[in-house]
Protein backbone atom coordinates (compact mmCIF):
# COMPACT_ATOMS: atom_id res chain seq x y z
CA UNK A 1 20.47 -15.64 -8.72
CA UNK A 2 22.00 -15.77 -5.57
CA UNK A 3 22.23 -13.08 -3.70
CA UNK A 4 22.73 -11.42 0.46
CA UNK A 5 20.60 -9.99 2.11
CA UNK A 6 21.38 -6.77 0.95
CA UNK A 7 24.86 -7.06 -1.15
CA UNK A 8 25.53 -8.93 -3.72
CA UNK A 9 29.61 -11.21 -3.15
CA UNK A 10 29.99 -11.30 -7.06
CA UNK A 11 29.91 -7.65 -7.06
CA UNK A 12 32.42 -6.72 -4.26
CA UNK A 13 34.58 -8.75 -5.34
CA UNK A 14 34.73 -7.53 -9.03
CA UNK A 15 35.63 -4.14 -7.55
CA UNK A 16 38.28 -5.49 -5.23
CA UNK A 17 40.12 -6.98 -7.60
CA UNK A 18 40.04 -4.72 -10.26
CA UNK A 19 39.89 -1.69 -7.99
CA UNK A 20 43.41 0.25 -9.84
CA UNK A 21 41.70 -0.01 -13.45
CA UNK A 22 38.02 0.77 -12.34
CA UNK A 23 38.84 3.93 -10.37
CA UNK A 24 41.55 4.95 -13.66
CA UNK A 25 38.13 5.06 -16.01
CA UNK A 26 36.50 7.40 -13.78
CA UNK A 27 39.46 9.76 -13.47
CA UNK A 28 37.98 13.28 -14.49
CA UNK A 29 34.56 12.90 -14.73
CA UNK A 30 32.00 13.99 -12.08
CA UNK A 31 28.64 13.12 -12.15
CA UNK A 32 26.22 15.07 -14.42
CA UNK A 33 23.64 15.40 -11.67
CA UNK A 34 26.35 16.49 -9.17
CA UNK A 35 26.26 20.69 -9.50
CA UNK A 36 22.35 20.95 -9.45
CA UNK A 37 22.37 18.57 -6.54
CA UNK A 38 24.85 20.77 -4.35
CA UNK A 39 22.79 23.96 -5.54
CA UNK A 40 19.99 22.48 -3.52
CA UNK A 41 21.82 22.29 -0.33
CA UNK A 42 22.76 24.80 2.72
CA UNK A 43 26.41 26.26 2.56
CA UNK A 44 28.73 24.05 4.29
CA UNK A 45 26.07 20.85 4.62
CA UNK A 46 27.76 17.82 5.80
CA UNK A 47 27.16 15.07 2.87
CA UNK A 48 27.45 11.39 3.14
CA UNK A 49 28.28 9.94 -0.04
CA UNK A 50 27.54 6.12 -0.60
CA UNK A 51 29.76 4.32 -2.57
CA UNK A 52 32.63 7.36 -3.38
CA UNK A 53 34.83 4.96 -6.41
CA UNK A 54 37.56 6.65 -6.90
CA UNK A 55 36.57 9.83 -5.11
CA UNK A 56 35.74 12.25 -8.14
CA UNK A 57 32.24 13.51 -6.86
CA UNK A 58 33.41 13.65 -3.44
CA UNK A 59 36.80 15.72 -4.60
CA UNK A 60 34.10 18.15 -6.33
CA UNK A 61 31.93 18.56 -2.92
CA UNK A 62 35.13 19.26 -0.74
CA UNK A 63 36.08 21.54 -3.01
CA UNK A 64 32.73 23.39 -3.18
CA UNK A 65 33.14 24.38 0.76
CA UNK A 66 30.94 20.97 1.60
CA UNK A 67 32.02 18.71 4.84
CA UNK A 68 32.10 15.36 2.96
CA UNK A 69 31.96 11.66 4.39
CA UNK A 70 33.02 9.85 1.38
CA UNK A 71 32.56 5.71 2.18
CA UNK A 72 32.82 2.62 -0.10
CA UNK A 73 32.18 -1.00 0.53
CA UNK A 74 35.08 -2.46 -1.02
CA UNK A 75 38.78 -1.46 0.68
CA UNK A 76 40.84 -1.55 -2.40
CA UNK A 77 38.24 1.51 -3.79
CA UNK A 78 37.93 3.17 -0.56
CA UNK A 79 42.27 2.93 -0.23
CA UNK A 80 42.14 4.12 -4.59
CA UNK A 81 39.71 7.42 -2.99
CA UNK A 82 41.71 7.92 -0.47
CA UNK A 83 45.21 8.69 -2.88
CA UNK A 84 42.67 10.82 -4.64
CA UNK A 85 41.28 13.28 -1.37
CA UNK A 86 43.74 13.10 1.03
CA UNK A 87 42.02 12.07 3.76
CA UNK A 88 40.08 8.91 5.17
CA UNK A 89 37.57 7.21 3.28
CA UNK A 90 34.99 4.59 5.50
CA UNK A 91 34.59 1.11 4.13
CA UNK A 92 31.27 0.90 5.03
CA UNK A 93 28.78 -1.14 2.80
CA UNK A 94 25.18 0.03 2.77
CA UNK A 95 23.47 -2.14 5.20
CA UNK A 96 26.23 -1.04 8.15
CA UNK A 97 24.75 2.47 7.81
CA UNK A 98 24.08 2.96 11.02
CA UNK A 99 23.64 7.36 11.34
CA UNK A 100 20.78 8.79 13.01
CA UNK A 101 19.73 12.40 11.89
CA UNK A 102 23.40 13.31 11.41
CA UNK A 103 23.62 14.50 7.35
CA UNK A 104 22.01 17.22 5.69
CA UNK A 105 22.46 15.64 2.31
CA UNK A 106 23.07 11.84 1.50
CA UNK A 107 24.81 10.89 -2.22
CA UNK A 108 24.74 7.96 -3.48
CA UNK A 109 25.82 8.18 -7.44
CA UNK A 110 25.36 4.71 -9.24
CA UNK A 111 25.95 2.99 -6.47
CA UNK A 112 22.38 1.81 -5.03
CA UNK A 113 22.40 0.28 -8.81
CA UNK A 114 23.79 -2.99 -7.21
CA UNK A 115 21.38 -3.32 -3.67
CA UNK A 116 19.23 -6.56 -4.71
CA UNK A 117 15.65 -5.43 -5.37
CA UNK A 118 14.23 -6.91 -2.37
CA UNK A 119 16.78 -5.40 -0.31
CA UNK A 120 16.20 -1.62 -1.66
CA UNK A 121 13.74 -0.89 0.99
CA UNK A 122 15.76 -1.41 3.44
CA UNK A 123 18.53 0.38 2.72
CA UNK A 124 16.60 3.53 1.55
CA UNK A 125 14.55 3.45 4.88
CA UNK A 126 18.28 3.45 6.67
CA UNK A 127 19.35 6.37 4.68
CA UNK A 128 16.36 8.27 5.32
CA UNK A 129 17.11 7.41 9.21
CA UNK A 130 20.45 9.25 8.64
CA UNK A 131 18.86 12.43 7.41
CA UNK A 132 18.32 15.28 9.18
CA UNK A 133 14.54 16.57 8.72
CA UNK A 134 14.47 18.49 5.57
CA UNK A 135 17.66 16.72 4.33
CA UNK A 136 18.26 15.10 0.63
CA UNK A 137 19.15 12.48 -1.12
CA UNK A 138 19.91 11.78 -4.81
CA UNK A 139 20.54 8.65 -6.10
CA UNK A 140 20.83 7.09 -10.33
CA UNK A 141 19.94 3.83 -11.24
CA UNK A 142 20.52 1.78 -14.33
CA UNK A 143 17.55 1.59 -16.04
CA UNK A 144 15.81 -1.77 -17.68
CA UNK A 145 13.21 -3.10 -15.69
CA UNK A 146 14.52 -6.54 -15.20
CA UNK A 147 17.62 -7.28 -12.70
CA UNK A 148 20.42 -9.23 -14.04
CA UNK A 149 24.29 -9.07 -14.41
CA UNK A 150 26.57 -7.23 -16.89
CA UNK A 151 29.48 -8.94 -18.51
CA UNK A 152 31.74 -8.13 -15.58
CA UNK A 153 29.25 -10.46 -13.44
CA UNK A 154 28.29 -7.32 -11.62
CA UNK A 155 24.53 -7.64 -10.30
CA UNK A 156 22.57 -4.50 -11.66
CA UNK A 157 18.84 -4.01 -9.93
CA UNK A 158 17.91 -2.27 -13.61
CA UNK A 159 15.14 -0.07 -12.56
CA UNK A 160 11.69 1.20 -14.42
CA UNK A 161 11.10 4.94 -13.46
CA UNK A 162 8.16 2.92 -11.53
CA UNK A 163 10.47 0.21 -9.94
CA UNK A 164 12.69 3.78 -8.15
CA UNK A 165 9.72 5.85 -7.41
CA UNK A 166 7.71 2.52 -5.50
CA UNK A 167 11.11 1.59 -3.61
CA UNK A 168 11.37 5.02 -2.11
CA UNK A 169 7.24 4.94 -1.10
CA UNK A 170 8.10 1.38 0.88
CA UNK A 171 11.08 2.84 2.46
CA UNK A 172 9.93 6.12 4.25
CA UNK A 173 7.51 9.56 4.05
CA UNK A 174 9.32 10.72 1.48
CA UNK A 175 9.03 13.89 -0.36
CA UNK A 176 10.10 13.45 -3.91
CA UNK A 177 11.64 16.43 -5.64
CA UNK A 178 12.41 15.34 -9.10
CA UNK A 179 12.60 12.11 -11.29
CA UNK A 180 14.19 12.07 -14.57
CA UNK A 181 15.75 9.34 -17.13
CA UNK A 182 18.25 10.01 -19.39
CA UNK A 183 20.96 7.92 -21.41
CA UNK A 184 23.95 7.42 -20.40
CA UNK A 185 27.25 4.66 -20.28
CA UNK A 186 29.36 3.41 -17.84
CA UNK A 187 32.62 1.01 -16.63
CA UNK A 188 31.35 -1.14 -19.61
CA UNK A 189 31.12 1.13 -22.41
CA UNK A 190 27.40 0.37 -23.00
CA UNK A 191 24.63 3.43 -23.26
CA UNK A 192 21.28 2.40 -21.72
CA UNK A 193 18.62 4.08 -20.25
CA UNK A 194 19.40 5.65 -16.44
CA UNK A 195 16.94 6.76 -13.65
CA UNK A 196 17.36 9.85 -11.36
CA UNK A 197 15.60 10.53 -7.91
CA UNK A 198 15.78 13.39 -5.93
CA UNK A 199 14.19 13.27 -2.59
CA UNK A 200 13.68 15.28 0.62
CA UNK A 201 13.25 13.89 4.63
CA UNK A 202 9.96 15.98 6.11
CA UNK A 203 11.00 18.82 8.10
């Protein structure tokens, strides 16, 4: 399986090209983790969402009183979420995350789902970086145990409940709040098994 470093070509370039029908499917539907996540959280918190899509979650947080940095790595999504909020969405892809201390909150809805598994680390050590002390993050993950790709071609890192919880205890101190699975579908239509992590940055 090839792979970068920390992205995965195959995968950005599914969503660039099919960017207009992708972000249509999500159209209405906000995360089921998204309202228990926000109830955890200051008034006001500045959030930096990873990987926006079409900008549903993010439209929910703004609307909530929440200062929201919505970013995507692919510019045809990020352009899509933009028609949606009104406003400027970053194309930034996970590995240019660059933010020291600056959010009090960092989302990242099915979106870490496509990091390669040897990359994961990484990336969650650079999110904790961008956390203020005491901030949190919440991320889902297909479930599976064994990376592969879906029909689409997309590369999915198909996480145990073990696989989530070890990649957060190589990236960073961090203080876990809550793990749970569930079932759920997606872009393909397929229900499979889903893991959820909620974790907190050390005051």
């Amino acid at each position: 399986m090839q792979l970068d470093t920390a992205r995965d070509s195959a995968t950005l370039d599914f969503y660039s090209a099919s960017a207009p029908v992708y972000v249509a499917s999500g159209i209405g539907r906000v995360s089921r983790h998204l309202a228990s996540f926000l109830d955890l959280l200051p008034p006001e918190a500045r959030i930096l969402e990873l990987g926006c899509g079409g900008g549903r979650d993010a439209e929910a947080m703004i609307a909530a009183g929440f200062e929201v940095d919505p970013t995507d790595g692919t510019p045809e999504i990020a352009r899509k979420a933009e028609e949606c909020l009104g406003r400027n969405v970053r194309v930034m892809r996970f590995d240019e995350l660059d933010a020291v201390e600056v959010y009090d909150a960092v989302w990242a809805s099915a979106s870490l789902l496509h990091v390669p598994r040897e990359a994961l680390p990484q990336i969650l050590a650079l999110v904790f970086k961008a956390l203020k002390p005491g901030g949190l993050h919440f991320a889902s993950y297909k479930g599976g145990g064994t990376e592969g790709r879906d029909r689409y071609g997309r590369y999915f890192n198909y996480l145990s409940r073990e696989d989530v919880t070890e990649a957060y205890r190589c990236s960073g101190p961090w203080e876990i709040v809550s793990v749970t699975e569930h079932l759920g579908g997606g872009y393909d239509g397929q229900q499979g098994p889903w893991v959820a992590i909620t974790v907190r940055k050390p005051e």
